[in-house]
N, C-alpha and C. Protein backbone atom coordinates (compact mmCIF):
# COMPACT_ATOMS: atom_id res chain seq x y z
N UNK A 1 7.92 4.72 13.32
CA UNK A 1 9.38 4.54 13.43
C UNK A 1 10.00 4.24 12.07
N UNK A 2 8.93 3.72 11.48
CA UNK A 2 9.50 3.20 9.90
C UNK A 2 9.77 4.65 9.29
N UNK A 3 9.22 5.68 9.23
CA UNK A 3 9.00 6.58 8.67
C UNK A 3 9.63 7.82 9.36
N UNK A 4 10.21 7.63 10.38
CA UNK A 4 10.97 8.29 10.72
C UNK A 4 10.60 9.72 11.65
N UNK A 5 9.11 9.17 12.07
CA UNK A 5 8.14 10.35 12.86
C UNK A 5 8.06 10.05 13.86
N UNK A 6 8.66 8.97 14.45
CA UNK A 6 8.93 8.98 16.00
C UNK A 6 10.25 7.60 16.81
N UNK A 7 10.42 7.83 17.86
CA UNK A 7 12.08 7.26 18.15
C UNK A 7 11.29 6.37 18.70
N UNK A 8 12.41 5.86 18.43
CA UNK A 8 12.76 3.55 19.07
C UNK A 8 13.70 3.64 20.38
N UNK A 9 13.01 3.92 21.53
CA UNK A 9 13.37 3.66 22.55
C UNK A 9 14.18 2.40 22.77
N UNK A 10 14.20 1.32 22.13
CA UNK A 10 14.77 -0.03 22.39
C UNK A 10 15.02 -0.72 21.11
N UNK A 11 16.15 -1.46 20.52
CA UNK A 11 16.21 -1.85 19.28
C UNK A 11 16.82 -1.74 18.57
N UNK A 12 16.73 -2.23 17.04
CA UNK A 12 17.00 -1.25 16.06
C UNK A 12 16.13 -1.48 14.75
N UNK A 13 16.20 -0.36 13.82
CA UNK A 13 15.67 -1.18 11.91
C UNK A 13 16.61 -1.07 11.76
N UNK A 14 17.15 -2.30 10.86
CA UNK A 14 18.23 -2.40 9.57
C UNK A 14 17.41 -2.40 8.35
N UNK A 15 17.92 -1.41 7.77
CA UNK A 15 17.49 -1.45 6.39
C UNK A 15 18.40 -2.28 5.34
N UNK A 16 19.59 -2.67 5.43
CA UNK A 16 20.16 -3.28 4.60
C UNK A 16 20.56 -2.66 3.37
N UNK A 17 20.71 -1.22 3.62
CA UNK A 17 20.65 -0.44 2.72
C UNK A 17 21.08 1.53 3.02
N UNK A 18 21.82 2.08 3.00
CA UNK A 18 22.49 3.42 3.17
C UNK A 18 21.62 3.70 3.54
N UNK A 19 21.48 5.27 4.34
CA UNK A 19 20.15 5.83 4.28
C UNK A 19 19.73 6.78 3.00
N UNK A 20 20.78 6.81 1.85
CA UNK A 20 20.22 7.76 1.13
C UNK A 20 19.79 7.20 -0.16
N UNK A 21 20.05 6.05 0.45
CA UNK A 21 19.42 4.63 -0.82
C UNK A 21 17.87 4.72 -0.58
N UNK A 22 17.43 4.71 0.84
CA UNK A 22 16.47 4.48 1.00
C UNK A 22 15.28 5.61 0.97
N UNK A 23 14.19 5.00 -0.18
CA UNK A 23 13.42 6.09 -0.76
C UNK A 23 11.60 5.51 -0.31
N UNK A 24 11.30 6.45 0.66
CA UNK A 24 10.14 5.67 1.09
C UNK A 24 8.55 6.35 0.17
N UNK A 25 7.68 6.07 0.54
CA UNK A 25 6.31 6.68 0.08
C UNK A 25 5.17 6.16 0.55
N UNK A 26 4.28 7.09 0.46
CA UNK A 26 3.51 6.33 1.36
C UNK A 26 1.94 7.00 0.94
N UNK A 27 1.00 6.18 1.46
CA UNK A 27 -0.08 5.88 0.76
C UNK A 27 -1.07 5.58 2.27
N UNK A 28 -2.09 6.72 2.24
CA UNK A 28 -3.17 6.89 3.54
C UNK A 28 -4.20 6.38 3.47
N UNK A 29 -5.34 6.05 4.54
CA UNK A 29 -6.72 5.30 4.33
C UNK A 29 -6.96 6.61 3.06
N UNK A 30 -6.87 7.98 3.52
CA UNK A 30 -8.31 8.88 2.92
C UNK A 30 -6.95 9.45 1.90
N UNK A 31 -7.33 9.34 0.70
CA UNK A 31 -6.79 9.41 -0.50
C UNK A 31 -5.56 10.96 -0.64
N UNK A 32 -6.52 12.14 -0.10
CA UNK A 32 -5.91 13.19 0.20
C UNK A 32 -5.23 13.91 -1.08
N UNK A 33 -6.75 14.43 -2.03
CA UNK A 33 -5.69 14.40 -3.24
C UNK A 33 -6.26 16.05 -3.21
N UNK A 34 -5.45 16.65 -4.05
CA UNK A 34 -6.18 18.46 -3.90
C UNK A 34 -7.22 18.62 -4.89
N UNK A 35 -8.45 18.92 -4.74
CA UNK A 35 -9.47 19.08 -5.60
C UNK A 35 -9.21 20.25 -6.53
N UNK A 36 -8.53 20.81 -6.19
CA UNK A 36 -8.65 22.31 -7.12
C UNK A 36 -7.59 21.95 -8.54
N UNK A 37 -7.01 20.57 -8.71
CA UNK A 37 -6.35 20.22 -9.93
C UNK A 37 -6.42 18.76 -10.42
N UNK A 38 -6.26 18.16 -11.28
CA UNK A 38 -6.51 17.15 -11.91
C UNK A 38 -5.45 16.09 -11.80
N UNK A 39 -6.00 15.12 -12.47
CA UNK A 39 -5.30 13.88 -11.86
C UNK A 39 -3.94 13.74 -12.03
N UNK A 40 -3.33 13.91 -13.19
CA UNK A 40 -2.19 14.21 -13.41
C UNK A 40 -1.23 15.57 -13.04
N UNK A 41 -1.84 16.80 -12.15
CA UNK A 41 -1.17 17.55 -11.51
C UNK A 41 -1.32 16.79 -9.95
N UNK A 42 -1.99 16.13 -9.52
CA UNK A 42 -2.19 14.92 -8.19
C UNK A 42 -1.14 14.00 -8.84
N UNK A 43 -1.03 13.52 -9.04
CA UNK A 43 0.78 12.53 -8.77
C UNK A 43 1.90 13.29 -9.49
N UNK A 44 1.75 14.43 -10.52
CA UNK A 44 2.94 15.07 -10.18
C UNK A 44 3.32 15.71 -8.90
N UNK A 45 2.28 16.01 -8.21
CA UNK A 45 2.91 16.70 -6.97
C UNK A 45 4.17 16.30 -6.30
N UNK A 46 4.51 15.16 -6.11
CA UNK A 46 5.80 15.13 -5.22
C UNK A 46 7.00 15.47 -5.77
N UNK A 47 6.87 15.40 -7.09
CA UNK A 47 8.26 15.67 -8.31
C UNK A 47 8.69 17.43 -8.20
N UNK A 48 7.23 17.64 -8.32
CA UNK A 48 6.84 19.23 -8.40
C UNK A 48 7.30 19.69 -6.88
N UNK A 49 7.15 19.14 -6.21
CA UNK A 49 7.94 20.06 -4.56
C UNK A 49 9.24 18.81 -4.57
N UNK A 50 10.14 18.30 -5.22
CA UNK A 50 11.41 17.72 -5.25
C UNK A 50 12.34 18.73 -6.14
N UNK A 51 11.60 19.27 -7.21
CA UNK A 51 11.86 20.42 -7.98
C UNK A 51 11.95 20.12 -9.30
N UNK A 52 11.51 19.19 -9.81
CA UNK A 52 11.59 18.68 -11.07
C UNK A 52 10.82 19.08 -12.02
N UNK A 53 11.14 19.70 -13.26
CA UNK A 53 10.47 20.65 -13.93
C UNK A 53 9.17 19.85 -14.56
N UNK A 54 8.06 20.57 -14.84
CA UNK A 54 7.14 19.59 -15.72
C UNK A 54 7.39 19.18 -16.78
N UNK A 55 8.38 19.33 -17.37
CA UNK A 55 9.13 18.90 -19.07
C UNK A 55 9.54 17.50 -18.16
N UNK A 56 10.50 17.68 -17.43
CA UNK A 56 11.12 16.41 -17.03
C UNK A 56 10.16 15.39 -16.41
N UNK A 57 9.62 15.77 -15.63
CA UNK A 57 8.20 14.88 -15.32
C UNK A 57 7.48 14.05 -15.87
N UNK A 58 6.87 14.77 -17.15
CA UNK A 58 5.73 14.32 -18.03
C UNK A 58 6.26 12.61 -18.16
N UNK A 59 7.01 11.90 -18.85
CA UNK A 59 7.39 10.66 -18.88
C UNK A 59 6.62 9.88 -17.56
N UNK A 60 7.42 10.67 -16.40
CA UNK A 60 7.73 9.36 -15.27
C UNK A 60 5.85 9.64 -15.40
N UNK A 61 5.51 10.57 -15.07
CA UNK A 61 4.27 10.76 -14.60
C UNK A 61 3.22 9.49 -15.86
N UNK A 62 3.33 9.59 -16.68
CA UNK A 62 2.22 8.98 -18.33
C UNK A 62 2.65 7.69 -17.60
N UNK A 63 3.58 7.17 -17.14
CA UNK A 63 4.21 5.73 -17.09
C UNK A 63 3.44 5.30 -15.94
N UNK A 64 3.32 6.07 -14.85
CA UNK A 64 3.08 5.73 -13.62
C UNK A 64 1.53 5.53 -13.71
N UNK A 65 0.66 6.57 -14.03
CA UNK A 65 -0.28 6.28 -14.54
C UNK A 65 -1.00 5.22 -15.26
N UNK A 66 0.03 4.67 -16.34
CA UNK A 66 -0.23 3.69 -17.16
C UNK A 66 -0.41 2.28 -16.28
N UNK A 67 0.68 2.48 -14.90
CA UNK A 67 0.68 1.49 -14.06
C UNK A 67 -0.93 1.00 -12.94
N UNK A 68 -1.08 2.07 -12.89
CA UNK A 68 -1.78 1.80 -11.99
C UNK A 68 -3.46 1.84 -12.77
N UNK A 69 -3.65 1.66 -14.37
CA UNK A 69 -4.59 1.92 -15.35
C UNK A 69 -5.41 3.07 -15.08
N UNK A 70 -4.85 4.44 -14.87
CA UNK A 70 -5.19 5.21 -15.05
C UNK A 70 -5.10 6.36 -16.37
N UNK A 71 -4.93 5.60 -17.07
CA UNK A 71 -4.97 6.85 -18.70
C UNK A 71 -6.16 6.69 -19.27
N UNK A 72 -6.31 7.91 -19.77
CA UNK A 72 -7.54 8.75 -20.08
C UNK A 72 -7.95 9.42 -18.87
N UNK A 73 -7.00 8.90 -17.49
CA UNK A 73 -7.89 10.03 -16.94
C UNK A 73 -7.46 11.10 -16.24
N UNK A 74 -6.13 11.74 -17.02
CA UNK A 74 -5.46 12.96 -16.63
C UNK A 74 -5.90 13.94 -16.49
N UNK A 75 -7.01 14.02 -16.93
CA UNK A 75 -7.73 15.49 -16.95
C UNK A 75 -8.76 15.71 -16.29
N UNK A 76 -9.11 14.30 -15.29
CA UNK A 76 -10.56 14.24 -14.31
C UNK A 76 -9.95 14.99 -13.47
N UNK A 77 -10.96 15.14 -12.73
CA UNK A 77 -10.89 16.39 -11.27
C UNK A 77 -10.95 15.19 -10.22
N UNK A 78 -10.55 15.14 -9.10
CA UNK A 78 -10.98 14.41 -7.75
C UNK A 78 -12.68 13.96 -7.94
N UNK A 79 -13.58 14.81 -7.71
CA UNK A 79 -14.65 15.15 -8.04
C UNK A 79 -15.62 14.50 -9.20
N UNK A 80 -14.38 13.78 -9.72
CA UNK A 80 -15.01 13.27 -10.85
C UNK A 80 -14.68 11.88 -11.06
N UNK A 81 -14.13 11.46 -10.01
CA UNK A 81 -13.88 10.18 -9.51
C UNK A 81 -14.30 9.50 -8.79
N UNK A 82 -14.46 7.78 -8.78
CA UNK A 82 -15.14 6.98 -7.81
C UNK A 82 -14.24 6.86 -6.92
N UNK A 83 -14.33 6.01 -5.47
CA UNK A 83 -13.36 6.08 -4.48
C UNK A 83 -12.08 5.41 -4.53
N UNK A 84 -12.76 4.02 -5.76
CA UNK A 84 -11.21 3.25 -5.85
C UNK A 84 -10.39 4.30 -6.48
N UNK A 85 -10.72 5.00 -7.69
CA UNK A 85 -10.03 5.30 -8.88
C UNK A 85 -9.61 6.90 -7.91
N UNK A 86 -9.97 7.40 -7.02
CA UNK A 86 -9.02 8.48 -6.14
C UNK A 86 -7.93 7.64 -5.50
N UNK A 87 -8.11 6.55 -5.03
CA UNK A 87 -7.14 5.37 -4.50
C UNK A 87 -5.93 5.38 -5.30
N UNK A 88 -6.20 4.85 -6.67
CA UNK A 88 -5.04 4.49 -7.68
C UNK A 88 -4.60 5.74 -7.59
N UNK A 89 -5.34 6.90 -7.75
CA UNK A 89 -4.44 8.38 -7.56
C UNK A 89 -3.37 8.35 -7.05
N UNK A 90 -3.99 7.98 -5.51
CA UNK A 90 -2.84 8.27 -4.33
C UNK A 90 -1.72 7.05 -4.36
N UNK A 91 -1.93 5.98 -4.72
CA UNK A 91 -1.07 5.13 -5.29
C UNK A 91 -0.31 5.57 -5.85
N UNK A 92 -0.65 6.07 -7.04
CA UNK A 92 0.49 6.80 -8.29
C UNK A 92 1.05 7.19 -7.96
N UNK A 93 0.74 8.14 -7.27
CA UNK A 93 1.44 9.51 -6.37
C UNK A 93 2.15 9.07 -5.48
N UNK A 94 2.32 8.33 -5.04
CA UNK A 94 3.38 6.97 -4.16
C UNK A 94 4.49 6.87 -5.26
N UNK A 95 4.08 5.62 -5.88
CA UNK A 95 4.93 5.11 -6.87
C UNK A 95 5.72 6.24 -8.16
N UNK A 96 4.95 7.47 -7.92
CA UNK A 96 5.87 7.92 -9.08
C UNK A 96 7.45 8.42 -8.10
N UNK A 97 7.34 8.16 -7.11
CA UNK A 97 8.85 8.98 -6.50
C UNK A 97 9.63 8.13 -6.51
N UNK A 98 9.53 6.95 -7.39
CA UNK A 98 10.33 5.34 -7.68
C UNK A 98 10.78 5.03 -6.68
N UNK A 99 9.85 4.80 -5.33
CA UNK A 99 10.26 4.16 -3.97
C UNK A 99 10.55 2.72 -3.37
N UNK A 100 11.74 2.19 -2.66
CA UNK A 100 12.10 0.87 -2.82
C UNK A 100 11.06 0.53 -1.40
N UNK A 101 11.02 1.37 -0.39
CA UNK A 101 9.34 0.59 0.29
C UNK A 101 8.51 1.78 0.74
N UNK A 102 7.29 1.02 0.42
CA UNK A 102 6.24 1.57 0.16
C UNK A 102 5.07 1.15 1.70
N UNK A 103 4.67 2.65 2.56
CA UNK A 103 4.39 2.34 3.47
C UNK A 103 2.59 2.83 3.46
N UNK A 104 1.88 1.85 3.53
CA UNK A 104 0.51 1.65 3.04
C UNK A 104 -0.56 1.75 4.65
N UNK A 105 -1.23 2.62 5.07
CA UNK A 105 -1.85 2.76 6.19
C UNK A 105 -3.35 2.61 5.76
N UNK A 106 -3.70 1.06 5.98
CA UNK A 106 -5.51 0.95 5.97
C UNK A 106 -5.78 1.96 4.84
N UNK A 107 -5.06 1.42 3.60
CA UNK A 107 -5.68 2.21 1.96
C UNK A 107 -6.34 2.01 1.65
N UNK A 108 -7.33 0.74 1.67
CA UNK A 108 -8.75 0.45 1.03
C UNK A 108 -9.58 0.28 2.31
N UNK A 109 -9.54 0.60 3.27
CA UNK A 109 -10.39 0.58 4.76
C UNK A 109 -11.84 1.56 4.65
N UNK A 110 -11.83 2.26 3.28
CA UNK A 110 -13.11 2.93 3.45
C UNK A 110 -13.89 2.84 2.25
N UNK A 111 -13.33 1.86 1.35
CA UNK A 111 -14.02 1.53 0.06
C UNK A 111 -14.72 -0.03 0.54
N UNK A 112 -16.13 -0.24 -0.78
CA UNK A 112 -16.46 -1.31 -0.35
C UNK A 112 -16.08 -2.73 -0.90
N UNK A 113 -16.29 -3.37 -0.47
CA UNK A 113 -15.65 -4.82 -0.55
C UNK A 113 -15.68 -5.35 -1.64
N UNK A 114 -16.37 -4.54 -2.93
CA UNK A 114 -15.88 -5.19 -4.50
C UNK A 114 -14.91 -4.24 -4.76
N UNK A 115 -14.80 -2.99 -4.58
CA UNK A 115 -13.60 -2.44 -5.01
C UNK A 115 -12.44 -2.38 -4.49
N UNK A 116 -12.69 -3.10 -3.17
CA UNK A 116 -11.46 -3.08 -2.46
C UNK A 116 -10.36 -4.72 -2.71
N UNK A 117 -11.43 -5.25 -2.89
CA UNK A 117 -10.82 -6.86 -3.51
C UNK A 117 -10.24 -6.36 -5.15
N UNK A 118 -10.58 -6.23 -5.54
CA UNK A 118 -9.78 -5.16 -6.76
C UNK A 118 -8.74 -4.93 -6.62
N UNK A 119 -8.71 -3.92 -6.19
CA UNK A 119 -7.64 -2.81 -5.69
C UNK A 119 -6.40 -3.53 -5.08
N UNK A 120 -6.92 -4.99 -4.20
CA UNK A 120 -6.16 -5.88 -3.52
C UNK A 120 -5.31 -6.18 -4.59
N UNK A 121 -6.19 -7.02 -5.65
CA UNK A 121 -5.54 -7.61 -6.66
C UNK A 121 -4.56 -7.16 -7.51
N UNK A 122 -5.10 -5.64 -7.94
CA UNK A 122 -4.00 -4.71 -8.67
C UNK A 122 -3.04 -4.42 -7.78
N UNK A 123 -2.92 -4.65 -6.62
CA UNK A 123 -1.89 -4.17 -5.93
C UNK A 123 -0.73 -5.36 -6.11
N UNK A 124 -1.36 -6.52 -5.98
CA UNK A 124 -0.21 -7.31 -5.77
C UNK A 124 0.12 -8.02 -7.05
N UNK A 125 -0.90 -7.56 -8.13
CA UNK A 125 0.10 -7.86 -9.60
C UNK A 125 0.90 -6.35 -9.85
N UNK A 126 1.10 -5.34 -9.34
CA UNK A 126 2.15 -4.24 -9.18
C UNK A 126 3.50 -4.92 -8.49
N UNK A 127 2.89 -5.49 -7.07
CA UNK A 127 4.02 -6.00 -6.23
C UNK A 127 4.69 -7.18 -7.01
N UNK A 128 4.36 -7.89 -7.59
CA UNK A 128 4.63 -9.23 -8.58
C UNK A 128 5.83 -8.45 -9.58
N UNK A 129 5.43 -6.88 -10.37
CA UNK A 129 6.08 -7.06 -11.24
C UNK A 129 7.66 -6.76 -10.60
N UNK A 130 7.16 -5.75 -9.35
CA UNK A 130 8.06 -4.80 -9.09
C UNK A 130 8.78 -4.86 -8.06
N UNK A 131 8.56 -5.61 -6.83
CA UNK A 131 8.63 -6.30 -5.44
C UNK A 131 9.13 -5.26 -4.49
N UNK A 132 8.67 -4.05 -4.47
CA UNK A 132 8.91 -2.90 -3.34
C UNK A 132 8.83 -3.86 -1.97
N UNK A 133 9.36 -3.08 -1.08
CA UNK A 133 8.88 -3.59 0.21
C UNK A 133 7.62 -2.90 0.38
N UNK A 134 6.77 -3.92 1.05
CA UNK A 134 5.50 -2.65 1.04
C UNK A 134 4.97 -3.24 2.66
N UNK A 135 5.19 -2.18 3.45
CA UNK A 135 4.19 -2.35 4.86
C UNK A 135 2.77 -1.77 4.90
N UNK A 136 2.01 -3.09 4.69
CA UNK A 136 0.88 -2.99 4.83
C UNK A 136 -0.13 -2.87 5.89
N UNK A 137 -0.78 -1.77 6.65
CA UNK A 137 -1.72 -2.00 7.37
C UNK A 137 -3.03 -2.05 7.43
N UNK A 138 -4.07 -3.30 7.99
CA UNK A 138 -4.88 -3.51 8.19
C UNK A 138 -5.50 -3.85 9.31
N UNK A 139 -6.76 -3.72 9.13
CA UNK A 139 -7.47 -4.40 9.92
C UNK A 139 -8.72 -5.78 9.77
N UNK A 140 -8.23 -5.90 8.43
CA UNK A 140 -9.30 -6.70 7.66
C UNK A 140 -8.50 -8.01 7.45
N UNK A 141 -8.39 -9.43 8.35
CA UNK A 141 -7.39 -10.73 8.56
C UNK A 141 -7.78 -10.98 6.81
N UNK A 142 -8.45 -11.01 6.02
CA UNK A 142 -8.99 -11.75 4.72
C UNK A 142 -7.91 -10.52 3.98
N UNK A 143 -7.77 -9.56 4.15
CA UNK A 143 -6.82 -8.75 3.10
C UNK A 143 -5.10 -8.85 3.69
N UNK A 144 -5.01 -8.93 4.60
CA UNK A 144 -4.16 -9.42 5.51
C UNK A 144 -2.90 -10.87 4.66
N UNK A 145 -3.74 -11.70 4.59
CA UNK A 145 -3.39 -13.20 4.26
C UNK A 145 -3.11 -12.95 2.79
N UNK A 146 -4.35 -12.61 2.18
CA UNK A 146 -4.28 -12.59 0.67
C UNK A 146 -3.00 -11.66 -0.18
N UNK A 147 -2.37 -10.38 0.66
CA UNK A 147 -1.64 -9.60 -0.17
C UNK A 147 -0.07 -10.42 0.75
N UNK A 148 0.17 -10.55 1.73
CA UNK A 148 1.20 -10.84 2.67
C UNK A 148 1.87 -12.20 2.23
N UNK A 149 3.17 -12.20 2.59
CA UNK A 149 4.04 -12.95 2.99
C UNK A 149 4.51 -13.29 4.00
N UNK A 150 4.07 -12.49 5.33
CA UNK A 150 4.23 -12.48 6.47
C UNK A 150 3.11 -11.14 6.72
N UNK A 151 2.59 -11.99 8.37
CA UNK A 151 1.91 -10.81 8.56
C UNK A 151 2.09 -10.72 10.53
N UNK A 152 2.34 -9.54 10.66
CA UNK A 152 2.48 -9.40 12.03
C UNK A 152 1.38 -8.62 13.07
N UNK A 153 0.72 -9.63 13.85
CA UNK A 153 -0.39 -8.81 14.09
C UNK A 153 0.18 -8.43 15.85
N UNK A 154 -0.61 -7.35 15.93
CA UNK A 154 0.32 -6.26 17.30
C UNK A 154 -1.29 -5.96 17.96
N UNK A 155 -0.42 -6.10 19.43
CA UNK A 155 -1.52 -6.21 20.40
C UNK A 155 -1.57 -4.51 21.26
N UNK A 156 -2.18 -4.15 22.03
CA UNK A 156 -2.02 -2.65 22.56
C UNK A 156 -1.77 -2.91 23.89
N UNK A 157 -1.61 -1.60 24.68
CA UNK A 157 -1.33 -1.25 25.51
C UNK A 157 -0.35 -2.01 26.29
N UNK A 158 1.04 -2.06 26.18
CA UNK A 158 1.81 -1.24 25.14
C UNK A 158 1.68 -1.68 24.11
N UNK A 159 1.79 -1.43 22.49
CA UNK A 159 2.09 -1.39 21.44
C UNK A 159 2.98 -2.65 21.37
N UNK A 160 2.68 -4.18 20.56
CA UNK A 160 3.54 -5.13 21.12
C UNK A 160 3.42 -5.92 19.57
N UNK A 161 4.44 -6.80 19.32
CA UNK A 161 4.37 -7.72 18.52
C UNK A 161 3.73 -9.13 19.14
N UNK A 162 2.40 -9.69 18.63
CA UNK A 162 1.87 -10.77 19.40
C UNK A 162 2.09 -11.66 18.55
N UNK A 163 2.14 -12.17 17.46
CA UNK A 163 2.61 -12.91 16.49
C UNK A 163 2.67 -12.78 14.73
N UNK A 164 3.84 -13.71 14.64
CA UNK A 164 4.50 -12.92 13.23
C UNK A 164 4.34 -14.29 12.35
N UNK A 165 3.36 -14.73 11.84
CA UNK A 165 2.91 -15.18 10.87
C UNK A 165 3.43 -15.70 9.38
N UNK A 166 4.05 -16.54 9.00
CA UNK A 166 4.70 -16.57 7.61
C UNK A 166 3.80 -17.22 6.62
N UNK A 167 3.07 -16.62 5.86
CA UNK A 167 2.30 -16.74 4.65
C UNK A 167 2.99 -18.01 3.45
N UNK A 168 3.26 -19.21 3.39
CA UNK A 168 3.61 -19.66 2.51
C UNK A 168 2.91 -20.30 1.51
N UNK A 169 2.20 -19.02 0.47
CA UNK A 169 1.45 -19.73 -0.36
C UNK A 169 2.33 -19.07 -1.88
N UNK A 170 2.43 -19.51 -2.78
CA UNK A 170 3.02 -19.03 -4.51
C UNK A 170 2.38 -17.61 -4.65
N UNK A 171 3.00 -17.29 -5.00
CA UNK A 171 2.46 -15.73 -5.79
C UNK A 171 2.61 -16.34 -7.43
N UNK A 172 1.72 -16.07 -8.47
CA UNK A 172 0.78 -14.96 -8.21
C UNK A 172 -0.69 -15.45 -7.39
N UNK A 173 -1.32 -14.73 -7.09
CA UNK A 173 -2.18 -15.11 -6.27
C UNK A 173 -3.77 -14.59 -6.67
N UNK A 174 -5.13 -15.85 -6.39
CA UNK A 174 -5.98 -15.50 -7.32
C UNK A 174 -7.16 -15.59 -6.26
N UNK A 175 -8.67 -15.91 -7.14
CA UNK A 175 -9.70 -16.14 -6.28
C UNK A 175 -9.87 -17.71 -6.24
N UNK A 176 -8.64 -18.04 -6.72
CA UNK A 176 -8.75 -19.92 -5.90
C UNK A 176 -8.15 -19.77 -4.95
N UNK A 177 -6.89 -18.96 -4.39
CA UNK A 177 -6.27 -19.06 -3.18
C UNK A 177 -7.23 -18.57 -2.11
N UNK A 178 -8.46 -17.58 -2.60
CA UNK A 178 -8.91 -16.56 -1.48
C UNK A 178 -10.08 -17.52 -1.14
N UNK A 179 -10.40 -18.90 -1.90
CA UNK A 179 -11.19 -20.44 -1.51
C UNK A 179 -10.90 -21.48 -1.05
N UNK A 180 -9.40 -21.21 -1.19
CA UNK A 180 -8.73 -22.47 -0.77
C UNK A 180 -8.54 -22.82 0.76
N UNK A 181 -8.30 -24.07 1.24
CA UNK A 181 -8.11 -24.82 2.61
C UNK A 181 -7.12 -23.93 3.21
N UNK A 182 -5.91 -24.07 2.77
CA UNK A 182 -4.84 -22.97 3.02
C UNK A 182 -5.16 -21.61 3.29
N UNK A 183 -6.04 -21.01 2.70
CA UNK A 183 -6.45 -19.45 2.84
C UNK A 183 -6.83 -19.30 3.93
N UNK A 184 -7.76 -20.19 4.62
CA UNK A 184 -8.85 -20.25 4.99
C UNK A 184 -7.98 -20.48 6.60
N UNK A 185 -7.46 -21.64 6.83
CA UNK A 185 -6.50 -22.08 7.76
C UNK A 185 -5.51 -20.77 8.44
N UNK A 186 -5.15 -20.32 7.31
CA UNK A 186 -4.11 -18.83 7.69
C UNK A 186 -5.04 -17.41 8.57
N UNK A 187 -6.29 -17.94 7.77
CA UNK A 187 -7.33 -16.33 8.31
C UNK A 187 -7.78 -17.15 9.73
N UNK A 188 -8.29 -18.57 9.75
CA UNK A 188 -8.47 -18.76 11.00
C UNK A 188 -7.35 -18.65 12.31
N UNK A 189 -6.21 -19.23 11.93
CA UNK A 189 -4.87 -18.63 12.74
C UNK A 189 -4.84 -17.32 12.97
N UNK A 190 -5.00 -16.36 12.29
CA UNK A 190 -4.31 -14.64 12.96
C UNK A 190 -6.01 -14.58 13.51
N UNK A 191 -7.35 -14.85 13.24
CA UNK A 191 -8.04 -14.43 14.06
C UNK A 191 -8.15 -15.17 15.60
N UNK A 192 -7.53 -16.13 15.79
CA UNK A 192 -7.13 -17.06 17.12
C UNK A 192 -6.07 -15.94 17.99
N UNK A 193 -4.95 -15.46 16.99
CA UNK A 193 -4.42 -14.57 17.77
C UNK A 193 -4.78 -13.25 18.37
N UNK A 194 -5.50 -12.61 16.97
CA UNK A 194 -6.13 -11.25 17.01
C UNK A 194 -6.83 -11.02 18.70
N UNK A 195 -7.72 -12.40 18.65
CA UNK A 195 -8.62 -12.28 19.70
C UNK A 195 -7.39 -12.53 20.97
N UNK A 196 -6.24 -13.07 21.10
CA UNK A 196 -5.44 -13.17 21.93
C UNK A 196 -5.15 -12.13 22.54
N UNK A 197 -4.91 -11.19 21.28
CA UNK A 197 -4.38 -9.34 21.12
C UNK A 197 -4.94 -8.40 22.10
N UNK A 198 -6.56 -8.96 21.61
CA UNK A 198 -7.74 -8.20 22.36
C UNK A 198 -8.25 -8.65 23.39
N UNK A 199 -7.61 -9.82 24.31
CA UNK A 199 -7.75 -9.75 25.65
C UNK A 199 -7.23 -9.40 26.11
């Protein structure tokens, strides 16, 4: 509904914002980048079907890159990448369409748990500098707590809001928060609910 691929029978979103203000992007578990070109023709792509010439590009593209510490590696192939560093790809490739929220579906759900605590981290010193809205989904309560300010966990059949969670810990946020009493307290709460979800 966020994204505009299926109707809200009941409700509404306010965006707080025109609709032609609002510039979304979005970022999948499986990276989805085209093997047959290199890293830097992979996040020009969205500019490149918006119609923006590669002269005009080159900038946003070196910058975006730079963001997500990918330089030097414009000229790798998919193929020639580990799983985080196809990740930051598809990241880039998000962020270069300078989007005010950013809609994130289980992005590190298939990397393993040192690169994905990483990836956590770079994400939310991005969100620190830049403060997109970013809807995050997971299934992992420990990545959940650590990137969130609120987290809303949804139960099935029907599709339901079971509780909406408010995260009040300081940003920026480190591996003392992901030890701390507080951390710890917040992950035991949404898994009290989770399991609520799943009865």
């Amino acid at each position: 509904m966020i994204a505009g691929l299926g109707h809200i029978n009941s409700g509404s979103i306010d965006w707080g914002i025109t609709q032609q203000a609002k510039k979304l992007a979005f970022v999948f578990q499986d990276a989805a980048l085209m093997p047959w070109t290199n890293v830097w023709e992979n996040v020009r792509l969205p500019l490149k079907l918006a119609g923006m010439s590669k002269k005009d590009s080159q900038k946003l593209v070196q910058q975006t890159l730079a963001l997500v510490g990918l330089e030097g590696f414009e000229e790798k192939y998919p193929r020639e990448l580990s799983g985080g560093m196809k990740m930051r790809v598809s990241i880039a490739r998000a962020l270069v369409t300078q989007p005010n929220v950013l809609l994130m579906d289980e992005p590190f759900g298939a990397l393993d748990e040192i690169t994905r605590s990483k990836l956590n981290s770079d994400l939310l010193d991005l969100w620190c500098q830049h403060h997109w809205t970013v809807v995050f989904i997971t299934h992992n309560i420990y990545e959940a707590v650590y990137l969130s300010n609120r987290v809303l966990v949804m139960g099935t059949s029907p599709g339901r809001i079971i509780a909406d969670i408010q995260i009040d810990a300081s940003y920026p946020r480190d591996d003392d928060f992901r030890t701390s009493l507080l951390y710890n307290q917040y992950c035991r709460d949404i898994s009290h609910h989770l399991a609520q979800a799943m009865r």
